[in-house]
N, C-alpha and C. Protein backbone atom coordinates (compact mmCIF):
# COMPACT_ATOMS: atom_id res chain seq x y z
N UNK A 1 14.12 -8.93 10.15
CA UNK A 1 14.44 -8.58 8.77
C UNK A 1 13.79 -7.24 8.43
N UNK A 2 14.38 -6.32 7.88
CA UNK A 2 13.90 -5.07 7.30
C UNK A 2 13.52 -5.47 5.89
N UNK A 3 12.52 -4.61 5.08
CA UNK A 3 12.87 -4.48 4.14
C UNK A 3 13.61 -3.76 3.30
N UNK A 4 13.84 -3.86 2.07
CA UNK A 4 14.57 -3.05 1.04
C UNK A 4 13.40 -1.85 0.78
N UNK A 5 14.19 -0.89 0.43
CA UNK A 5 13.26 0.12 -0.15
C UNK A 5 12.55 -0.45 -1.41
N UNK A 6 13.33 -1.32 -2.05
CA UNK A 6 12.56 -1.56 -3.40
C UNK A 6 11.46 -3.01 -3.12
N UNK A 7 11.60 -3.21 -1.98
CA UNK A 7 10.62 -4.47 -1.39
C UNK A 7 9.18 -3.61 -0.80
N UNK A 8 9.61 -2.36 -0.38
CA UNK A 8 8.18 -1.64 0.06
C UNK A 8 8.06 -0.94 -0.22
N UNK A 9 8.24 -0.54 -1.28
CA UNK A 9 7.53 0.20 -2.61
C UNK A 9 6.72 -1.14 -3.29
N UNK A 10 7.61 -2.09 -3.47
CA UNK A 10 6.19 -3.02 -4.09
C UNK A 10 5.07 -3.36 -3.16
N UNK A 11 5.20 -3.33 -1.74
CA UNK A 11 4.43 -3.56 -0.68
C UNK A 11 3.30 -2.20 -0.69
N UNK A 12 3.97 -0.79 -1.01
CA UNK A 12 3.26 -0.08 -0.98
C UNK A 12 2.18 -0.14 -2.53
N UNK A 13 2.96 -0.52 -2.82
CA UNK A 13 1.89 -0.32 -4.31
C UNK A 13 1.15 -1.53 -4.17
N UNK A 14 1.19 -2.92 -4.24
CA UNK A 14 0.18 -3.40 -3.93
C UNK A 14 -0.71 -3.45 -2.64
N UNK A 15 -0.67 -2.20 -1.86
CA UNK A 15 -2.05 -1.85 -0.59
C UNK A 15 -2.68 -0.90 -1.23
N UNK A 16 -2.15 -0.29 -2.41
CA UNK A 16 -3.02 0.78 -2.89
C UNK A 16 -2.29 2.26 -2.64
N UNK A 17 -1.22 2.20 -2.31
CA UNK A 17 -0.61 3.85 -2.03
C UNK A 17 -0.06 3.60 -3.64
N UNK A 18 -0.24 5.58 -3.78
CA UNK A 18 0.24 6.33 -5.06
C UNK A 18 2.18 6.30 -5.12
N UNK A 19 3.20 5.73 -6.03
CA UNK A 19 3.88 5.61 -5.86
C UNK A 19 4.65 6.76 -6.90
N UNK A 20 4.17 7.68 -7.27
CA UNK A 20 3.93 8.82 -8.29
C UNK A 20 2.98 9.02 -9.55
N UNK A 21 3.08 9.83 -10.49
CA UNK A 21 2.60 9.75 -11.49
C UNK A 21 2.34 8.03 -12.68
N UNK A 22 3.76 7.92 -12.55
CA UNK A 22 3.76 6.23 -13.21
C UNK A 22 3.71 5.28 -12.50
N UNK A 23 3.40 5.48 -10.81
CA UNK A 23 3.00 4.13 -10.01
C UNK A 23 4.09 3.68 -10.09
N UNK A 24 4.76 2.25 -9.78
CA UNK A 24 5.81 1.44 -9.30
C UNK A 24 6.53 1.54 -10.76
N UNK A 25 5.84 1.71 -11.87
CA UNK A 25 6.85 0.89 -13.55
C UNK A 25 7.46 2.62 -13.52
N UNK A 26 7.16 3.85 -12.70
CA UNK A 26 8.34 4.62 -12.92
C UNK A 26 8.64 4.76 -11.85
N UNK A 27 8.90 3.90 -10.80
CA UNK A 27 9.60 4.21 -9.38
C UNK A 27 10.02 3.01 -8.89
N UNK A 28 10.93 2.52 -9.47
CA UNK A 28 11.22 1.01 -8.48
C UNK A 28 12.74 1.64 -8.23
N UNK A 29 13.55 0.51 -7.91
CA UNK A 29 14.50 0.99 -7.40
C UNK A 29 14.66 0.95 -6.08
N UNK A 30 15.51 1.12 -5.21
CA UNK A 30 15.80 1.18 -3.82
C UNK A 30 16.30 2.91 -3.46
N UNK A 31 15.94 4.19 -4.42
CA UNK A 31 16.12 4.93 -3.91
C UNK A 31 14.80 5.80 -3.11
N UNK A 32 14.63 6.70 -2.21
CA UNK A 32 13.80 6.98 -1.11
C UNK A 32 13.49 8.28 -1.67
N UNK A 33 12.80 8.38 -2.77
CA UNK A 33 11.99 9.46 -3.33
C UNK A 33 11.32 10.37 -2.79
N UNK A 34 10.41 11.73 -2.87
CA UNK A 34 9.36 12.21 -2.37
C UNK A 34 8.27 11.31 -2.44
N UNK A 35 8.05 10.71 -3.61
CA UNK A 35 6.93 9.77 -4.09
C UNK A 35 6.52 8.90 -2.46
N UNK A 36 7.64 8.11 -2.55
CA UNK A 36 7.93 7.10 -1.74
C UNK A 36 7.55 7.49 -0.34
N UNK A 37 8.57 8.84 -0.02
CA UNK A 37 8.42 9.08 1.21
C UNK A 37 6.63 9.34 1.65
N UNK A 38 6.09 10.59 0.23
CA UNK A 38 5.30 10.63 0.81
C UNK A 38 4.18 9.16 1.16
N UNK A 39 4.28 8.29 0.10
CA UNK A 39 3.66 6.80 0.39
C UNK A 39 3.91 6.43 1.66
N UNK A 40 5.21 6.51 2.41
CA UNK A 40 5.38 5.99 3.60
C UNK A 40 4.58 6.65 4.42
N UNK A 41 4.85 8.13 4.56
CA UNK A 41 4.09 8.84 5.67
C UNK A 41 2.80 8.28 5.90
N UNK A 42 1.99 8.36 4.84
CA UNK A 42 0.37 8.02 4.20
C UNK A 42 0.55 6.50 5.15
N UNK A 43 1.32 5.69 4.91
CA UNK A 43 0.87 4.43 6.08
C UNK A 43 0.78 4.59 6.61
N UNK A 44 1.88 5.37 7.51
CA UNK A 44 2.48 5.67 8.94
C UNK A 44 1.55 5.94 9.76
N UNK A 45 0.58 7.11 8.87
CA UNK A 45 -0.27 7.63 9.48
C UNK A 45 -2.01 6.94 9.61
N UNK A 46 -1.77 6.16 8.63
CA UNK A 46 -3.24 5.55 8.70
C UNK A 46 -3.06 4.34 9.71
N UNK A 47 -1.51 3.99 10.02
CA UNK A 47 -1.25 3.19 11.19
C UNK A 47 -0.90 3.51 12.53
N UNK A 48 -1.29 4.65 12.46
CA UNK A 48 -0.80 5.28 13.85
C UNK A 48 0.64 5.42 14.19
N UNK A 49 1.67 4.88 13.07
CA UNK A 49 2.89 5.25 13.71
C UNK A 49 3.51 6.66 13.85
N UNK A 50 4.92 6.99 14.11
CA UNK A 50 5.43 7.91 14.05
C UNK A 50 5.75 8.24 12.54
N UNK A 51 5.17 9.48 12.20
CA UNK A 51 5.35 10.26 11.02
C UNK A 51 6.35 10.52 10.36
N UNK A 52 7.61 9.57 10.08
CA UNK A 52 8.99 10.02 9.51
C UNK A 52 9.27 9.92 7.98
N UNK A 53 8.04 9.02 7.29
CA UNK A 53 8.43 9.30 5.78
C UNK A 53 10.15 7.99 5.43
N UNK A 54 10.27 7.47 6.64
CA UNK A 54 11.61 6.35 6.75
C UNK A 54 11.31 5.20 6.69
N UNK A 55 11.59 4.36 6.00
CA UNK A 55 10.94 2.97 6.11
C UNK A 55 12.45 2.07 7.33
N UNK A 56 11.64 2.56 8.53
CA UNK A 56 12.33 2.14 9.73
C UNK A 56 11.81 0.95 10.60
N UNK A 57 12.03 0.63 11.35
CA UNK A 57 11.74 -0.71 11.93
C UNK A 57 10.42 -0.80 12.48
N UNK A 58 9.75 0.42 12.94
CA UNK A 58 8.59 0.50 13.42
C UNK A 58 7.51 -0.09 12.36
N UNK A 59 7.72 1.10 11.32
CA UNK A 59 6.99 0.86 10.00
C UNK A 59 7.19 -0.42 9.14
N UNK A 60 8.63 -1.17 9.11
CA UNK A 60 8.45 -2.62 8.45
C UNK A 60 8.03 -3.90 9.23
N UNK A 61 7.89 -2.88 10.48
CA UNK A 61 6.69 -4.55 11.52
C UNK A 61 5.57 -4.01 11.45
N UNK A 62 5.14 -3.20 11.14
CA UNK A 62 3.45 -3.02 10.49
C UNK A 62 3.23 -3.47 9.61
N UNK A 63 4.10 -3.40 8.75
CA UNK A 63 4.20 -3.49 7.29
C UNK A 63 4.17 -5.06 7.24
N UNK A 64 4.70 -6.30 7.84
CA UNK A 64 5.00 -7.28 7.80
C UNK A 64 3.79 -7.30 8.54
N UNK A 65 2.72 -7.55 10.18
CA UNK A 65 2.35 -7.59 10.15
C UNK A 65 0.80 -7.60 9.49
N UNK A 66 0.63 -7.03 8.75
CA UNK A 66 -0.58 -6.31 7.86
C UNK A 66 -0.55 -7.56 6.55
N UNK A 67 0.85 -7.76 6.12
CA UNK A 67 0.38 -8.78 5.11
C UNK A 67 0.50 -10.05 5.44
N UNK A 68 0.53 -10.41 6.71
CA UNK A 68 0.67 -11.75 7.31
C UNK A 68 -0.87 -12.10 7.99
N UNK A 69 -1.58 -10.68 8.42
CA UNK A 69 -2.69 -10.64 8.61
C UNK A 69 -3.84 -10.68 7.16
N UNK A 70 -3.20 -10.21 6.28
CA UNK A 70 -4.05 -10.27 4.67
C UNK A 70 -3.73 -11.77 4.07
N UNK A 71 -2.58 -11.99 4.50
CA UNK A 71 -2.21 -13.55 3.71
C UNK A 71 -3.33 -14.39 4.72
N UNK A 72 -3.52 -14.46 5.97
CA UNK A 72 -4.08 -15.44 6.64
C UNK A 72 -5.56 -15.09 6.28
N UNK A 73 -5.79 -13.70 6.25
CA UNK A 73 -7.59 -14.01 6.05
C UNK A 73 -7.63 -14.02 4.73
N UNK A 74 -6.99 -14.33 3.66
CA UNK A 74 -7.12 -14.89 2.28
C UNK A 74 -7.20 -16.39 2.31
N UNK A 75 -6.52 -16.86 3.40
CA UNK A 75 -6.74 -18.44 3.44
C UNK A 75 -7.87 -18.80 3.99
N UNK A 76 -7.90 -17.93 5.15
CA UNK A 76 -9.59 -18.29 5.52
C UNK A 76 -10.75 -18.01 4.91
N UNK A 77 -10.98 -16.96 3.82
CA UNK A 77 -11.71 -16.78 3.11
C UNK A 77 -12.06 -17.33 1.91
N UNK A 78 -10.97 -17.57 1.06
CA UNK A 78 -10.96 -18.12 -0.40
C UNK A 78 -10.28 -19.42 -0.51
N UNK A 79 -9.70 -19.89 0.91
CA UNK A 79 -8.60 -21.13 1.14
C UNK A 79 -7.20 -20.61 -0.29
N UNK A 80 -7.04 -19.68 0.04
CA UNK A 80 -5.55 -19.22 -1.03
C UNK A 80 -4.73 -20.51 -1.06
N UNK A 81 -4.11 -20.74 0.44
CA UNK A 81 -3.09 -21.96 0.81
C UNK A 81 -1.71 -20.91 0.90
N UNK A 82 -1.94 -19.75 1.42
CA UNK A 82 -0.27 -18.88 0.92
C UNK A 82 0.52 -18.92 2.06
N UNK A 83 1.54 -18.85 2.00
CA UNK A 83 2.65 -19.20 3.23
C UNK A 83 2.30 -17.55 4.32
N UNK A 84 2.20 -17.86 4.96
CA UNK A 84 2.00 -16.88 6.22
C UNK A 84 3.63 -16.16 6.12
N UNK A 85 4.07 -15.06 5.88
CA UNK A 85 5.02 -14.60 5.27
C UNK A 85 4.98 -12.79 5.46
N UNK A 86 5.95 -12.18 4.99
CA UNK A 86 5.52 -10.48 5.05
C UNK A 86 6.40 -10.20 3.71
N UNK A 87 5.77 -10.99 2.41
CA UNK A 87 5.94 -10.80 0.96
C UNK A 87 4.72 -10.87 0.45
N UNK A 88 4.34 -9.77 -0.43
CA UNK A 88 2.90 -9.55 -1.22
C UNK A 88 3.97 -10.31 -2.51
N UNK A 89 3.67 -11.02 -2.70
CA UNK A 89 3.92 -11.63 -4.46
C UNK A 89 3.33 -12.36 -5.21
N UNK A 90 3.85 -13.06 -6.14
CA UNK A 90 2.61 -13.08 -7.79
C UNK A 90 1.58 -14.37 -7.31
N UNK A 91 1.82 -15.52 -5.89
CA UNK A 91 0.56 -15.98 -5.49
C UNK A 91 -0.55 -14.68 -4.55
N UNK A 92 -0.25 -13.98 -3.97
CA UNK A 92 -0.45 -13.10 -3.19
C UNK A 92 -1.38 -12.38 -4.26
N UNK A 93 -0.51 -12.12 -5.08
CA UNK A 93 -1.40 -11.01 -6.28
C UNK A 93 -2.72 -11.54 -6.81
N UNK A 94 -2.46 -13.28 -7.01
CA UNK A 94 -3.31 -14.08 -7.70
C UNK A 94 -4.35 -13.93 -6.55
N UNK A 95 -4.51 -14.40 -5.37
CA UNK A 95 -5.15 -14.63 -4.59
C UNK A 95 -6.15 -13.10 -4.23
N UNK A 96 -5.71 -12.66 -4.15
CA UNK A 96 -6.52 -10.86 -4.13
C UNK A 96 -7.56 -10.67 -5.33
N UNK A 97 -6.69 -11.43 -6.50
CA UNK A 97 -7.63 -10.99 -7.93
C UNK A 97 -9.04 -11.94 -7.37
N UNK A 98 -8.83 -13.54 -6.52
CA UNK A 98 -9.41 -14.37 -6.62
C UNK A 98 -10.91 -13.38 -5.54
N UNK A 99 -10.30 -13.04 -4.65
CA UNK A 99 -11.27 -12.60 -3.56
C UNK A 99 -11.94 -11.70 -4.68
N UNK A 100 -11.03 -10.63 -5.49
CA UNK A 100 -11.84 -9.56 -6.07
C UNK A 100 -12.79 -9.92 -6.82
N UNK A 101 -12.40 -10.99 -7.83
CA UNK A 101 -13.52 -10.97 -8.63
C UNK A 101 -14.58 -12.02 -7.51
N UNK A 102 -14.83 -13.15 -6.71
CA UNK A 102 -15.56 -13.31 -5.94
C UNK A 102 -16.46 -12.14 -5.27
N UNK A 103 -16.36 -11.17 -5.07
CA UNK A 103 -17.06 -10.29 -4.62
C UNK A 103 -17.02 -9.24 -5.16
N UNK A 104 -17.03 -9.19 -6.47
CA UNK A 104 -17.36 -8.41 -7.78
C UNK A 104 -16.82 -7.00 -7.84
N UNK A 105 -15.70 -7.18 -7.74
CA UNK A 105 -14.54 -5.66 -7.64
C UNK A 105 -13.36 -5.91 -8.46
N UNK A 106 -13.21 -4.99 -8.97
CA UNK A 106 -12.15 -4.81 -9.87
C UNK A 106 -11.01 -5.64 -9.81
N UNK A 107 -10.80 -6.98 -10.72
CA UNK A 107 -9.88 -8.02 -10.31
C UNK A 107 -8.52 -6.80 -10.46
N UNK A 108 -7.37 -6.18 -9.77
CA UNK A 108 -6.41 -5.59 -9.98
C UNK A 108 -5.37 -6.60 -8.71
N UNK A 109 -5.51 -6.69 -7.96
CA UNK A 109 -4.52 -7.80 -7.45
C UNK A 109 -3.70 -6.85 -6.44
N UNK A 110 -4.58 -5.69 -6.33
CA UNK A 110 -4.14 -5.11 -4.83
C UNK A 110 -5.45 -5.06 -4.49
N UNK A 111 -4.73 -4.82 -3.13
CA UNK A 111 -5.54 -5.38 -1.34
C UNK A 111 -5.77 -3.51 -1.21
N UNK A 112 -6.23 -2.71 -1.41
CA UNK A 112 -6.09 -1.20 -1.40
C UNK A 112 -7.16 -1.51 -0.08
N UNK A 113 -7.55 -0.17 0.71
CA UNK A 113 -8.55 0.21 1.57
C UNK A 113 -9.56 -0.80 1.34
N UNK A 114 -10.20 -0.60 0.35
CA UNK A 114 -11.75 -0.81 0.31
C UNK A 114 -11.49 -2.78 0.00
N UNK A 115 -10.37 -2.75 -0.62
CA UNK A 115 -10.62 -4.31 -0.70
C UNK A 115 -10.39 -5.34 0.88
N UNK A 116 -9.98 -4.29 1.66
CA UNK A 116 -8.87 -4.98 3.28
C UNK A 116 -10.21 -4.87 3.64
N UNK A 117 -10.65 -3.57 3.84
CA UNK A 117 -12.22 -3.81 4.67
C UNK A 117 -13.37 -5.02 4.35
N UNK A 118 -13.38 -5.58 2.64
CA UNK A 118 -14.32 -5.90 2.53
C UNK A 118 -13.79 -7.59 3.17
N UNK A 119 -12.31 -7.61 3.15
CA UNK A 119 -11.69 -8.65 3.26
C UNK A 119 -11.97 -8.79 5.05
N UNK A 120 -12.06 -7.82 5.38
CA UNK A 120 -12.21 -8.03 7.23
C UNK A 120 -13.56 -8.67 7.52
N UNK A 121 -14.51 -7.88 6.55
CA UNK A 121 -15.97 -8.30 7.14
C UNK A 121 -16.37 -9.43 6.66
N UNK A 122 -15.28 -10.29 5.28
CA UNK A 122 -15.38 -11.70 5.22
C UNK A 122 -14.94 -12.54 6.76
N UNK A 123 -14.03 -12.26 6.82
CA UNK A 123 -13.56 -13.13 7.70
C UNK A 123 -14.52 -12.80 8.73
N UNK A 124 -14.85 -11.69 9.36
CA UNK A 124 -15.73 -11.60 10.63
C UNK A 124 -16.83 -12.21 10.38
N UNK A 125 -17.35 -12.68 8.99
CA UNK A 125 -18.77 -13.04 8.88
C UNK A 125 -18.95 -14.63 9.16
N UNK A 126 -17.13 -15.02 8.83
CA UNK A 126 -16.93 -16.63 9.08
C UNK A 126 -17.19 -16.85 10.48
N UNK A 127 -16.20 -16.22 10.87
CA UNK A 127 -16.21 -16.74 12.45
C UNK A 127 -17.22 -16.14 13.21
N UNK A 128 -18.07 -15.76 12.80
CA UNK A 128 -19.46 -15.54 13.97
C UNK A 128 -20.09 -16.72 13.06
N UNK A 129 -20.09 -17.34 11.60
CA UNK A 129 -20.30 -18.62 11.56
C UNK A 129 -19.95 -19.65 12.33
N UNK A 130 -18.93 -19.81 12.47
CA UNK A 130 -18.36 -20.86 12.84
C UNK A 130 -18.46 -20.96 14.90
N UNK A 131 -18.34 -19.75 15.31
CA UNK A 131 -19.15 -19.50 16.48
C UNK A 131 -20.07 -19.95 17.13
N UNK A 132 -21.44 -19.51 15.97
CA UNK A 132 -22.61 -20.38 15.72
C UNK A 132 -22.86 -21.59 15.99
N UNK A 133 -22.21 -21.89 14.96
CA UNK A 133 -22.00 -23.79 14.28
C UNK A 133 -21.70 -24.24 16.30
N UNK A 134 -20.46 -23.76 16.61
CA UNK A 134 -19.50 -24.64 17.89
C UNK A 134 -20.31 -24.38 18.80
N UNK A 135 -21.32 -23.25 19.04
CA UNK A 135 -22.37 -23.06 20.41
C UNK A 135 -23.37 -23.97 20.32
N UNK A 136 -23.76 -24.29 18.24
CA UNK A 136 -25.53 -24.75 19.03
C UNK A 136 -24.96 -26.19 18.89
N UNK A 137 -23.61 -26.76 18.81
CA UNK A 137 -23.27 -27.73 18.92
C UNK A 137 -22.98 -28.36 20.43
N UNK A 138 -22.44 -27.47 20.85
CA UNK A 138 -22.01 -27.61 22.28
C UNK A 138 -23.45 -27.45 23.23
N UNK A 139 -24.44 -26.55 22.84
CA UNK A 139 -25.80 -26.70 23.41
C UNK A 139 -26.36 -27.75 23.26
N UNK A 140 -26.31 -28.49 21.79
CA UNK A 140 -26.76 -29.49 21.57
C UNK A 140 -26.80 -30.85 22.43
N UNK A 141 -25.33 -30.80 22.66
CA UNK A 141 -24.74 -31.75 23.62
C UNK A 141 -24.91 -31.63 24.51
N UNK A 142 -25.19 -30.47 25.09
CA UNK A 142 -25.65 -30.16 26.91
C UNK A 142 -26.92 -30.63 26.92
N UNK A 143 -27.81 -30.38 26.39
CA UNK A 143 -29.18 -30.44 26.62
C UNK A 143 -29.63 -32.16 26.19
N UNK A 144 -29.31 -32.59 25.00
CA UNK A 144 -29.33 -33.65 24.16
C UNK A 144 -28.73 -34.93 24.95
């Protein structure tokens, strides 16, 4: 499945890319703006893809990946419960505000840079918990 242009423009605006002067409430639509394009490039490039400013197949399996990877460490972090999916929407939105205000950042209900990072080093902090927990358990049992 591709998306619509007017499906990743909302994708872009809730990661935190500039979607012009009025953000998404003056750019929706399915037409492929400068705004837009330049928003696309700006992924493209912070994802290593090829630089075309096209929301092409390369770029909507990043794009799908990335929020299937944000939907799952929202469940592991805050237990969201959100369908593993490549749609940012109004549970999606809810669930971001939930992490934000949990870790005392601006409840806005995008996942921008600084909220994905802080969202990575949750999850990394679980599972070297849970790591923990399954080694001195499994030591336990060896030795015990």
């Amino acid at each position: 499945m591709t998306y619509s242009i007017s499906q990743f423009k909302t994708m872009l605006h809730n990661l935190g890319y500039s979607l012009g002067p009025d953000g998404l409430n003056g750019n929706h639509g399915n037409l492929l703006d400068l705004y837009t394009e330049a928003a696309v490039r700006e992924f493209q490039a912070q994802f290593g893809l090829p630089i075309t400013g096209k929301v092409d197949q390369p770029t909507c399996e990043r794009a799908r990946q990335l929020i299937r990877n944000l939907q799952h460490s929202l469940n592991l972090t805050i237990n969201a419960q959100l369908p593993i999916n490549e749609f940012y929407g109004p549970r999606m939105i809810r669930a971001v505000m939930q992490f934000q205000q949990a870790h005392d950042m601006p409840m806005t209900g995008i996942a921008g840079s600084t909220v994905r990072q802080k969202l990575n080093e949750e999850v990394k902090k679980l599972l070297r918990q849970r790591v923990c927990v399954v080694e001195g358990w499994v030591s336990e049992g060896v030795t015990g």
